[in-house]
Protein backbone atom coordinates (compact mmCIF):
# COMPACT_ATOMS: atom_id res chain seq x y z
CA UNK A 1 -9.76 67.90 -82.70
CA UNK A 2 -6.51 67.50 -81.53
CA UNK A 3 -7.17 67.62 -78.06
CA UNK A 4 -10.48 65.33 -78.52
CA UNK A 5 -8.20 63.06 -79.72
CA UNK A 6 -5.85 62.97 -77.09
CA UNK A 7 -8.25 62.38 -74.24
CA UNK A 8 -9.87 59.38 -76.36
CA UNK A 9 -6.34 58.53 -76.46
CA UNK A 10 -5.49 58.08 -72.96
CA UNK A 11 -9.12 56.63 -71.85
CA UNK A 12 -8.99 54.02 -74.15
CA UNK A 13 -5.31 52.66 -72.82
CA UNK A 14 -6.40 52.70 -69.10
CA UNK A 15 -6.61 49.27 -67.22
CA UNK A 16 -10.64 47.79 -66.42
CA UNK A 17 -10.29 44.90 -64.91
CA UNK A 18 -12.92 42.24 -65.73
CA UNK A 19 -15.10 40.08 -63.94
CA UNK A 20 -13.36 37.05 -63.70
CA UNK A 21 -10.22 39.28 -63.06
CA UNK A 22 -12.03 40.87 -60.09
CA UNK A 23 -12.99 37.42 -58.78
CA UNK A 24 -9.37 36.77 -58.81
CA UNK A 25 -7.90 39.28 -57.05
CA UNK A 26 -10.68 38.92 -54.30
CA UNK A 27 -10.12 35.16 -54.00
CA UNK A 28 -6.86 35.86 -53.57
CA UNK A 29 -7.02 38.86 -51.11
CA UNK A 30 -9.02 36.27 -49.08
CA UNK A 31 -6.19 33.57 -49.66
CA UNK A 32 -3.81 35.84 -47.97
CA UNK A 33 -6.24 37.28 -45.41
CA UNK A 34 -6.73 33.71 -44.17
CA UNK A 35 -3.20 32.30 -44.11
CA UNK A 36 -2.14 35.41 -42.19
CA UNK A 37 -4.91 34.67 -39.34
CA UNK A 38 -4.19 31.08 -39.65
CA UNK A 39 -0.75 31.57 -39.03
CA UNK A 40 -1.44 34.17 -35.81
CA UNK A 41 -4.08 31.44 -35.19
CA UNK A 42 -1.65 28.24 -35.07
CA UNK A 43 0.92 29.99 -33.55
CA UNK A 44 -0.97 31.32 -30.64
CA UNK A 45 -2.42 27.92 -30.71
CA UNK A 46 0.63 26.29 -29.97
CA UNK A 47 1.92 28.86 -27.03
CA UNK A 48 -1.61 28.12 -25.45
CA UNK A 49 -1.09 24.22 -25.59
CA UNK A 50 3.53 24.90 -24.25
CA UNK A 51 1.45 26.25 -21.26
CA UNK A 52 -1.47 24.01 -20.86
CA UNK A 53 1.09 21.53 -21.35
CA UNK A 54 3.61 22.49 -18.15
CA UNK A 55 2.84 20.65 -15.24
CA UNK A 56 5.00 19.55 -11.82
CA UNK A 57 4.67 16.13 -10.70
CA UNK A 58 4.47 15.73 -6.83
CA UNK A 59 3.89 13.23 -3.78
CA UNK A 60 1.24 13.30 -1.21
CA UNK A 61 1.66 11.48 2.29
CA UNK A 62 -1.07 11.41 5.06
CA UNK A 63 -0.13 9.19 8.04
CA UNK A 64 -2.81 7.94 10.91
CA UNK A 65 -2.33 6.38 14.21
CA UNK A 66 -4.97 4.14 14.50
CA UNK A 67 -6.10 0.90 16.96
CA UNK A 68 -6.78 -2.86 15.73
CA UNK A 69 -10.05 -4.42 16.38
CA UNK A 70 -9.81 -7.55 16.01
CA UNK A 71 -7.42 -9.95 17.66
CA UNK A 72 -6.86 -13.49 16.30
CA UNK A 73 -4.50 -15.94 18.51
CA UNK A 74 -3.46 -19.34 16.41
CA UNK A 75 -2.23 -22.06 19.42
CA UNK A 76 -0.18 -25.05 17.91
CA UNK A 77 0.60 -27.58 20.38
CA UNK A 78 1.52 -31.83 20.08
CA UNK A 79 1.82 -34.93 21.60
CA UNK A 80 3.54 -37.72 21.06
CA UNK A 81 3.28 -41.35 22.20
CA UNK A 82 3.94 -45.29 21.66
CA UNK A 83 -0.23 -45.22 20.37
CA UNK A 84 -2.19 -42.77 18.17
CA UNK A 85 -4.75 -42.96 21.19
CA UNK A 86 -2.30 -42.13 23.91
CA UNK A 87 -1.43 -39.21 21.77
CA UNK A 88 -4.75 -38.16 20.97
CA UNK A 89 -5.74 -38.33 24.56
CA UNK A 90 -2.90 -36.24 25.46
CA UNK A 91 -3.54 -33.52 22.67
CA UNK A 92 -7.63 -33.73 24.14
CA UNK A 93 -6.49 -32.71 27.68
CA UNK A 94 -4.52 -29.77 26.60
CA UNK A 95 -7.44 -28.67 24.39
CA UNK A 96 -9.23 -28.70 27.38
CA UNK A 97 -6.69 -27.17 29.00
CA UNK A 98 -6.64 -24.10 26.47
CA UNK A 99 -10.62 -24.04 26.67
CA UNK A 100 -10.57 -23.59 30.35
CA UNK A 101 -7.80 -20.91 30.27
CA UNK A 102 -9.93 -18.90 28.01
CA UNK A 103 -13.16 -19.24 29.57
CA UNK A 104 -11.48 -18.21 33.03
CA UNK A 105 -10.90 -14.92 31.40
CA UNK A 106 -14.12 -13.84 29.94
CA UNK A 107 -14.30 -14.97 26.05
CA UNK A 108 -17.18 -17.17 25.23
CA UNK A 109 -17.29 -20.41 24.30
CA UNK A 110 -16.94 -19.59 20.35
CA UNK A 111 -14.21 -17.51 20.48
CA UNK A 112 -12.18 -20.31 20.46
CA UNK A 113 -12.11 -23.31 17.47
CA UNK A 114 -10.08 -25.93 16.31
CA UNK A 115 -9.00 -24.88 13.23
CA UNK A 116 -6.58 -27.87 12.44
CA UNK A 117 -5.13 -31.10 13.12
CA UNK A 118 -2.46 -33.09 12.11
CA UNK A 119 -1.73 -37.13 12.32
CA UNK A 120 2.15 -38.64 11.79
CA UNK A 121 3.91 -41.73 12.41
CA UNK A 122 7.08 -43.23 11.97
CA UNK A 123 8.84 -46.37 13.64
CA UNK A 124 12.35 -46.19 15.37
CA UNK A 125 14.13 -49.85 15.48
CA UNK A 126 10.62 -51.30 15.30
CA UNK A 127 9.00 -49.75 18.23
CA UNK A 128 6.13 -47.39 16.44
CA UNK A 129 5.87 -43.61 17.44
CA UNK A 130 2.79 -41.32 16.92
CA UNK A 131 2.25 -37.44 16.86
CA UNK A 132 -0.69 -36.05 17.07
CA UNK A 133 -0.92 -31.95 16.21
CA UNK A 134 -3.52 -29.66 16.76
CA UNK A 135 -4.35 -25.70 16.17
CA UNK A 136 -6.52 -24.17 18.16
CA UNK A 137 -7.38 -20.51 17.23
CA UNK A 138 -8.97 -17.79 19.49
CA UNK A 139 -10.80 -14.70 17.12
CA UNK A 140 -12.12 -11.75 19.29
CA UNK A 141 -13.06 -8.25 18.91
CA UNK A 142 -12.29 -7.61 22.64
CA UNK A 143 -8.70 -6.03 22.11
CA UNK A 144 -8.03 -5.81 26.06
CA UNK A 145 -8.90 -9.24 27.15
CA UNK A 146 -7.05 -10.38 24.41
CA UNK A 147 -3.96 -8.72 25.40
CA UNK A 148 -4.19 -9.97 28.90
CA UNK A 149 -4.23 -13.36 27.47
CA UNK A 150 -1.35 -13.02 25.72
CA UNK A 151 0.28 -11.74 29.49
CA UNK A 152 -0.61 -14.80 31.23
CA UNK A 153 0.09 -17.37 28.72
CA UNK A 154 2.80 -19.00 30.44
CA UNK A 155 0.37 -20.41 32.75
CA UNK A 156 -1.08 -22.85 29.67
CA UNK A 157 2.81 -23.93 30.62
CA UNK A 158 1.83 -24.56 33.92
CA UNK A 159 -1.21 -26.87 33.10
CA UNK A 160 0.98 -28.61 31.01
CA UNK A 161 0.45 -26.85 27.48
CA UNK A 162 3.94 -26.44 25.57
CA UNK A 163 2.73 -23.98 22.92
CA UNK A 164 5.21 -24.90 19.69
CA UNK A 165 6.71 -22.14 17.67
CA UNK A 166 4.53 -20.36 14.96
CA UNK A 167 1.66 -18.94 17.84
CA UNK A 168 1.30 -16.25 17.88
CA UNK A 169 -1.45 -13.52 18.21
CA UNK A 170 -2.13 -11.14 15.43
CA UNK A 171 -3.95 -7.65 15.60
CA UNK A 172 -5.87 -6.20 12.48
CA UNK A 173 -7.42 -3.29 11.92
CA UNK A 174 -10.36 -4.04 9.64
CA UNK A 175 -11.83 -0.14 9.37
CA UNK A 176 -9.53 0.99 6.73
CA UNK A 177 -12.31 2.16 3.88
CA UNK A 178 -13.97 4.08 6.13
CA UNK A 179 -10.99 6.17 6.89
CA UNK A 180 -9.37 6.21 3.57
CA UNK A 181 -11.91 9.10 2.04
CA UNK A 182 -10.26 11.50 4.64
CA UNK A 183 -6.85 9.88 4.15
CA UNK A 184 -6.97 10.61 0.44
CA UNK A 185 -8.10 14.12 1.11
CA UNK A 186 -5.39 14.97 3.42
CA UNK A 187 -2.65 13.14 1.13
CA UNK A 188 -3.85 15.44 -1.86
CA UNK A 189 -3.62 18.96 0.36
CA UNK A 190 -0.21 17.87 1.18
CA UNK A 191 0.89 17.10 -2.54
CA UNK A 192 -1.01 20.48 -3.27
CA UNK A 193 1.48 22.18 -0.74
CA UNK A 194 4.32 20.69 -2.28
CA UNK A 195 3.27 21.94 -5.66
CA UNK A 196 2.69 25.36 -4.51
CA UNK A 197 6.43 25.63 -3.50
CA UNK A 198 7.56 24.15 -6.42
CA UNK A 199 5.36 26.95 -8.47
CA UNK A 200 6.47 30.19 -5.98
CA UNK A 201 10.16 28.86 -6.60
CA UNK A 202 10.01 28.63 -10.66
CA UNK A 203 6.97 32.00 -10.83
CA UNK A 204 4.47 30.05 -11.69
CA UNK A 205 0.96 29.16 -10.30
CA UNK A 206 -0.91 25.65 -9.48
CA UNK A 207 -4.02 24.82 -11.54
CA UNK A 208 -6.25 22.33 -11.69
CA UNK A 209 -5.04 18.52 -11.39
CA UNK A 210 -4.08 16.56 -14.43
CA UNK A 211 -3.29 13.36 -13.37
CA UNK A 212 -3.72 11.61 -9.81
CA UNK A 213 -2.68 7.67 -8.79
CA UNK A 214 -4.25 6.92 -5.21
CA UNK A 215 -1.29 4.65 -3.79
CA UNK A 216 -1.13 1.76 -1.45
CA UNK A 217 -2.54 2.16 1.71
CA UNK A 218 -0.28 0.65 4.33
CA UNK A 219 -1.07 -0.61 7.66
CA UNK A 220 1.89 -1.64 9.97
CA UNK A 221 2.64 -1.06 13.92
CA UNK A 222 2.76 2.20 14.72
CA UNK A 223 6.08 1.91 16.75
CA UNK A 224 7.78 -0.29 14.00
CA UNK A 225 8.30 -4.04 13.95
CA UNK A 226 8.70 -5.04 17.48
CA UNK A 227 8.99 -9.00 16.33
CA UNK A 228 10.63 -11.33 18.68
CA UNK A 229 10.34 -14.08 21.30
CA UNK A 230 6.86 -13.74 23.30
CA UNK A 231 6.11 -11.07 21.40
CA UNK A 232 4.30 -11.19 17.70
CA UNK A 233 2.09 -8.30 17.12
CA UNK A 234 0.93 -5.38 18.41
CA UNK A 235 -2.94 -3.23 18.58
CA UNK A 236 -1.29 -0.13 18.06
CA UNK A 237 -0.70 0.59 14.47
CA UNK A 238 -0.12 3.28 11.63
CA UNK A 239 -1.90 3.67 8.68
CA UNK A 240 -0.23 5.29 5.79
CA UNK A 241 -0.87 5.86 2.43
CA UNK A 242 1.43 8.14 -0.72
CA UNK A 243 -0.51 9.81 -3.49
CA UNK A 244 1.21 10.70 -6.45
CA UNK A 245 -0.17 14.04 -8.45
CA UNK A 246 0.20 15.67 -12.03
CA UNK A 247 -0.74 19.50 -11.17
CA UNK A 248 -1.13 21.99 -14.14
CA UNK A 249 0.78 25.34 -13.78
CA UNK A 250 0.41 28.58 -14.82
């Protein structure tokens, strides 16, 4: 009996959890389960966004000689006289002039238009005084002719043209979107190169781009600005346009 007693004894102090107990300690098991993968989770988390986050901003430059095609000439020239129709008549011969000096190299008829005129008066001690201004302007595709215009203008001089300051021929180059694809292109590889120093000098990588601004394309004469007397413009030119880049590393 003794011993009976003894085992009854001892079974009926052990610990049985109950139900809602169990549900407890499981709820709670998962409680800690989770915030220990959260915590791996967010933390890893954050280390993958510090290196999705490093990047190396760089510049790319692509440079292209290129050749205007299209020259446009403006010709400002005056007269002035005691009568607006002495003046007038003047300013019509040296149109004339201008029209035959052009036509005696090749352009058509067209390529040259009045494009403005310009009417003044004033008296001096009573006696009146007219001035009669006039633009003509030449607009050709014909780079070559134009230039040897511009070579023998002093003999508009010689028919009695004075050509007044501000003409002056200008050369444009009006192809620029179809070589700015390319241009683009070849600015990017360059800012790629860059990059790819900057990465073998820190141990890094280049990834894919993050960020990209196209630039300004320029277009300016190739040999600088050679502005001066006699001399306005020039066919040869340089096109140049600077891309700045956001590249990821890794």
């Amino acid at each position: 009996m003794t011993d009976q007693t003894k085992t009854d004894d001892t079974v009926s102090h052990r610990f049985i959890p109950d139900p809602q107990s169990r549900r407890w300690l499981a709820s709670s098991g998962i409680l800690a389960a989770g915030l220990i993968l959260g915590g791996y989770l967010l933390g890893d988390g954050l280390l993958r966004a510090h290196k999705a986050d490093r990047s190396v901003t760089v510049r790319g430059l692509a440079e292209r000689d290129v050749s205007a095609d299209l020259a446009t000439w403006t010709l400002s020239y005056s007269s002035t006289a005691n009568s607006l129709s002495a003046a007038q008549a003047s300013v019509d011969r040296n149109s004339q002039s201008i029209r035959s000096f052009f036509r005696e190299l090749g352009f058509p008829q067209d390529a040259i238009q009045p494009s403005a005129v310009n009417v003044s008066q004033y008296s001096n001690n009573g006696i009146p005084s007219f001035t009669v201004r006039q633009r003509m302007a030449l607009r050709s595709t014909d780079i070559k002719r134009a230039q040897n215009a511009v070579k023998r203008q002093f003999e508009l001089v010689r028919r009695g043209v004075v050509l007044e300051e501000g003409s002056g021929v200008s050369y444009t180059f009006t192809r620029l979107n179809g070589i700015k694809p390319d241009m683009i292109a070849e600015a990017t590889k360059d800012a790629r190169a860059a990059a790819e120093q900057f990465a073998n000098d820190s141990g890094t990588s280049v990834g894919a781009i993050k960020q990209a601004t196209q630039g300004y394309f320029s277009v300016n004469a190739r040999d600088g600005d050679a502005g001066g007397w006699g001399i306005s413009d020039t066919p040869f030119k340089k096109v140049r346009v600077v891309t700045t880049i956001d590249f990821y590393l890794r």
